[in-house]
PDB file of N, CA and C in Angstrom:
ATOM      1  N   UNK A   1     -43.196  38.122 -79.604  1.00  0.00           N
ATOM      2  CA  UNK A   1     -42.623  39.028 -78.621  1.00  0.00           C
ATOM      3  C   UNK A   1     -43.649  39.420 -77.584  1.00  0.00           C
ATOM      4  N   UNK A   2     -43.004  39.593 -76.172  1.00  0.00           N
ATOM      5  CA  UNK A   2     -44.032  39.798 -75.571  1.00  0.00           C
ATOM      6  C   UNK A   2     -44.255  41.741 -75.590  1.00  0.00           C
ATOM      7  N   UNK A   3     -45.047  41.853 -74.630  1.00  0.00           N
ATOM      8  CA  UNK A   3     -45.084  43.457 -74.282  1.00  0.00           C
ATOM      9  C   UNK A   3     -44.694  43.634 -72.784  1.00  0.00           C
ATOM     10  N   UNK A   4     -44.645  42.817 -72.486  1.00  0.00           N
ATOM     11  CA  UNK A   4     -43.903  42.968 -70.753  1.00  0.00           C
ATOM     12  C   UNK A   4     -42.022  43.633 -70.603  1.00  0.00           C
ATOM     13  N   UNK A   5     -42.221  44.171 -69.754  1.00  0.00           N
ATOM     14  CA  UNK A   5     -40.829  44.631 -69.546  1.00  0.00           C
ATOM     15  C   UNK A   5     -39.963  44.046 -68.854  1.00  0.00           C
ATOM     16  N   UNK A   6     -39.153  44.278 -69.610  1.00  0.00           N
ATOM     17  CA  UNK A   6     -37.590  43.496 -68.605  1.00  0.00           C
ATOM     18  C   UNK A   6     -37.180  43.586 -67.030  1.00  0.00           C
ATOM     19  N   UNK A   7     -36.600  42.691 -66.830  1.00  0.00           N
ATOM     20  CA  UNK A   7     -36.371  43.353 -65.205  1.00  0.00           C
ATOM     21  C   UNK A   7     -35.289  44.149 -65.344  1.00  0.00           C
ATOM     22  N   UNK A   8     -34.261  44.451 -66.405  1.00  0.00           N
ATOM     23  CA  UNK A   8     -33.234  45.542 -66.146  1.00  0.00           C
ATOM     24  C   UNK A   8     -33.692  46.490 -66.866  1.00  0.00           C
ATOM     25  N   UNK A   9     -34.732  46.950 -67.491  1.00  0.00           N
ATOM     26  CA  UNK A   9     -35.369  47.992 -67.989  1.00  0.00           C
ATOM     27  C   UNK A   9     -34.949  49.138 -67.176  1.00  0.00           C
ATOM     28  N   UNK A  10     -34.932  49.415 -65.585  1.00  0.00           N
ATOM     29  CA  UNK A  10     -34.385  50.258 -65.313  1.00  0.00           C
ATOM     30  C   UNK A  10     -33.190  51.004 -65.197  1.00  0.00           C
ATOM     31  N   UNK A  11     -32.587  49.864 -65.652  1.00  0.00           N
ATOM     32  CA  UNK A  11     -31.074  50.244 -65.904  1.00  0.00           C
ATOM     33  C   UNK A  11     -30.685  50.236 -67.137  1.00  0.00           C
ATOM     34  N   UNK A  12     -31.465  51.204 -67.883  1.00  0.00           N
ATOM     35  CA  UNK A  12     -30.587  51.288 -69.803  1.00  0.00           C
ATOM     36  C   UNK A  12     -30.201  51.947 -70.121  1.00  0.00           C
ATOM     37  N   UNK A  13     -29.759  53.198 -69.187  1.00  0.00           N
ATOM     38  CA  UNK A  13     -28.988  54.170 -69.061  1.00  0.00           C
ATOM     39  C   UNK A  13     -27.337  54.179 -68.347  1.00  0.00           C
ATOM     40  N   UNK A  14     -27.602  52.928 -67.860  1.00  0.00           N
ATOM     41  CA  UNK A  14     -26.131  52.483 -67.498  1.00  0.00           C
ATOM     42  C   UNK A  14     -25.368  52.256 -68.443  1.00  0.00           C
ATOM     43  N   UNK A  15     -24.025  52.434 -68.413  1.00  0.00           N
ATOM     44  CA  UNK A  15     -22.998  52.256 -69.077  1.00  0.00           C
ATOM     45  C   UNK A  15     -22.669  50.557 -69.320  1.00  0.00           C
ATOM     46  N   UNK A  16     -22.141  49.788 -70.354  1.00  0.00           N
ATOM     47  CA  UNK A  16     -21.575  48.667 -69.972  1.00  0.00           C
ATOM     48  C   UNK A  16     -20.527  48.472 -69.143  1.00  0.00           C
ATOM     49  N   UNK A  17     -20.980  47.479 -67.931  1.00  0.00           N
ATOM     50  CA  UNK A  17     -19.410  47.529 -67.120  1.00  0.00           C
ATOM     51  C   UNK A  17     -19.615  48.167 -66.135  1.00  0.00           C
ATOM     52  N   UNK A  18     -20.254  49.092 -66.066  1.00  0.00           N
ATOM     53  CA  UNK A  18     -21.237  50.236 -64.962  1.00  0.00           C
ATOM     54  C   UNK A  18     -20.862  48.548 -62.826  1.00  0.00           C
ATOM     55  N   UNK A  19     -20.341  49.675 -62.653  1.00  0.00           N
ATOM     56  CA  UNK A  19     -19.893  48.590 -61.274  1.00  0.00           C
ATOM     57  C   UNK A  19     -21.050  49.153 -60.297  1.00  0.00           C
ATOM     58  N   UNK A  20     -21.047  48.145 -59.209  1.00  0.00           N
ATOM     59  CA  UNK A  20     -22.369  48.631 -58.124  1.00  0.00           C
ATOM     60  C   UNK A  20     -22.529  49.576 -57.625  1.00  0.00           C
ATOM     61  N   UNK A  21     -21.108  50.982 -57.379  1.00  0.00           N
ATOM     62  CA  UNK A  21     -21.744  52.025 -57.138  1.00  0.00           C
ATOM     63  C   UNK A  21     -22.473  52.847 -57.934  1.00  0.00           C
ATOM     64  N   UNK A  22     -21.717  52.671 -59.303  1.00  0.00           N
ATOM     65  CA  UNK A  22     -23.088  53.552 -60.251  1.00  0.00           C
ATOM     66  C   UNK A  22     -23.934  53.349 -60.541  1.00  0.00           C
ATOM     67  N   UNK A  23     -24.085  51.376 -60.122  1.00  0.00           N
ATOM     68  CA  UNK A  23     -25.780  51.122 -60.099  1.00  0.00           C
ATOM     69  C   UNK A  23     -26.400  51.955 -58.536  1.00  0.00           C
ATOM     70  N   UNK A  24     -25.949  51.697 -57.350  1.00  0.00           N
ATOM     71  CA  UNK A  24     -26.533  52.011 -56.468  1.00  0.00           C
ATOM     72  C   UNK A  24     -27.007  53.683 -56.532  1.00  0.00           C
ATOM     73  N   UNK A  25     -26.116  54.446 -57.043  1.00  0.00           N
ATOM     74  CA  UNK A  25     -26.512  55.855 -57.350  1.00  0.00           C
ATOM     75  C   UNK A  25     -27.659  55.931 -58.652  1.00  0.00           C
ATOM     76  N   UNK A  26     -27.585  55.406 -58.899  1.00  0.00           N
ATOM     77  CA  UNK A  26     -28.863  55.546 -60.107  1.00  0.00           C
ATOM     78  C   UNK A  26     -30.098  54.960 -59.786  1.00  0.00           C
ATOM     79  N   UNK A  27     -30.163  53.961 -59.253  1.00  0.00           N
ATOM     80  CA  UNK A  27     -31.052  53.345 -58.169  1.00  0.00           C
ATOM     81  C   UNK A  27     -31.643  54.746 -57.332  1.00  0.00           C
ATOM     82  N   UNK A  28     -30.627  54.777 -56.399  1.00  0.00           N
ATOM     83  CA  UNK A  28     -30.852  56.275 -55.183  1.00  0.00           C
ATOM     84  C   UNK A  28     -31.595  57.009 -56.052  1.00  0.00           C
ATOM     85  N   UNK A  29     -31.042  58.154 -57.330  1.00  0.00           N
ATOM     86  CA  UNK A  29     -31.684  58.882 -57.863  1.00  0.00           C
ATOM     87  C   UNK A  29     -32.767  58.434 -58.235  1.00  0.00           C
ATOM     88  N   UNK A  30     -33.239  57.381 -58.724  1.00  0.00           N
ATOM     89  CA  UNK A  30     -34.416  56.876 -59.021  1.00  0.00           C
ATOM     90  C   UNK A  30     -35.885  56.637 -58.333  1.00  0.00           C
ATOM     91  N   UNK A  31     -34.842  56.394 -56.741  1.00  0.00           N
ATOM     92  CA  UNK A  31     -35.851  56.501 -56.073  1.00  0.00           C
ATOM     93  C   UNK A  31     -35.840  57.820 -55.312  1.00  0.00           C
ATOM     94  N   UNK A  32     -35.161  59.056 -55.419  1.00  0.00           N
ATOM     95  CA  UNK A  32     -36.287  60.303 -54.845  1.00  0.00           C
ATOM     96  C   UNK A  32     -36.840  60.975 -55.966  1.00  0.00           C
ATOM     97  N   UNK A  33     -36.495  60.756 -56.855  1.00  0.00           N
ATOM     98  CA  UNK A  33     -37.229  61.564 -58.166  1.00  0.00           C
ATOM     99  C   UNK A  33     -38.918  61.020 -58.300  1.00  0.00           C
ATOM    100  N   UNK A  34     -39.138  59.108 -57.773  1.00  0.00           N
ATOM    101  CA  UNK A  34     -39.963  58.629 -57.418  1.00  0.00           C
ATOM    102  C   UNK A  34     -40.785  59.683 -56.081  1.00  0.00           C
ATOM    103  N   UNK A  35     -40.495  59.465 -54.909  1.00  0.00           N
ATOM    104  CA  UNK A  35     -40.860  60.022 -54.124  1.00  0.00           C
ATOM    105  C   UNK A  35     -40.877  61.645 -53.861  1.00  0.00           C
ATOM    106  N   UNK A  36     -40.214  62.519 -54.928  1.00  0.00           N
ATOM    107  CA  UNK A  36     -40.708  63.655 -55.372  1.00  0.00           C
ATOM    108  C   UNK A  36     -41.940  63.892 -56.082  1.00  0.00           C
ATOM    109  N   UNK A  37     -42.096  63.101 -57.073  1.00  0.00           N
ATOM    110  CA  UNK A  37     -43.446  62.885 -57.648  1.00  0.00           C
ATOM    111  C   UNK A  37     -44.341  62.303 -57.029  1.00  0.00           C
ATOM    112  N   UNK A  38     -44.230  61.703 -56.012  1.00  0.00           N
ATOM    113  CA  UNK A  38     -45.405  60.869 -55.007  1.00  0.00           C
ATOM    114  C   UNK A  38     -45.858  62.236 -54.527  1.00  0.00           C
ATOM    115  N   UNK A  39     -44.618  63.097 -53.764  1.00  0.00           N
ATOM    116  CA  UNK A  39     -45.230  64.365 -52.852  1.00  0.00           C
ATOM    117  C   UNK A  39     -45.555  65.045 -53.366  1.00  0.00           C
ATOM    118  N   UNK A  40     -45.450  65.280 -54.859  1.00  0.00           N
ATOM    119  CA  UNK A  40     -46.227  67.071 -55.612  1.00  0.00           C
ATOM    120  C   UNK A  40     -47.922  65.827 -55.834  1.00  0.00           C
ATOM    121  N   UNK A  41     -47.982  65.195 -55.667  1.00  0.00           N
ATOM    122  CA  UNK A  41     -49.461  64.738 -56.303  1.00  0.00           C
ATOM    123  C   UNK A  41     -50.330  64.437 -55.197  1.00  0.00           C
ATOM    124  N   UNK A  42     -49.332  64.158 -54.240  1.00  0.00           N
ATOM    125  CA  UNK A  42     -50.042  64.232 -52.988  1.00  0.00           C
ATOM    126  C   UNK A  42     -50.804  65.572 -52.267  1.00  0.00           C
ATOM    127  N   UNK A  43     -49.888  66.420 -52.992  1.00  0.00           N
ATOM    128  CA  UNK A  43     -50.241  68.025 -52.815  1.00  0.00           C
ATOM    129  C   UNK A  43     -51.353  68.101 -52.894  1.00  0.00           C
ATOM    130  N   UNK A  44     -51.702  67.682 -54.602  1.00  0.00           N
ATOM    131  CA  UNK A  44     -52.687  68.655 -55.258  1.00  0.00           C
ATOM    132  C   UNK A  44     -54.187  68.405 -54.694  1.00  0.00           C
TER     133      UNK A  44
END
């Protein structure tokens, strides 16, 4: 087995069946929760 991660690793919180808008919204959320944490560290 390796130790590398999957490419849908980010999506294992999706539902099965999950259609492209609830990927695209989980995506979205994913990426400002990203760029929330970019800006508090950028703060400090």
């Amino acid at each position: 087995m390796s130790n590398s991660t999957r490419d849908d690793d980010h999506l294992h919180d999706l539902e099965d069946g999950a259609g492209c808008t609830e990927i695209w919204e989980k995506l979205s959320e994913q990426r400002e929760e990203a760029a929330q944490t970019t800006d508090r560290s950028q703060d400090d």
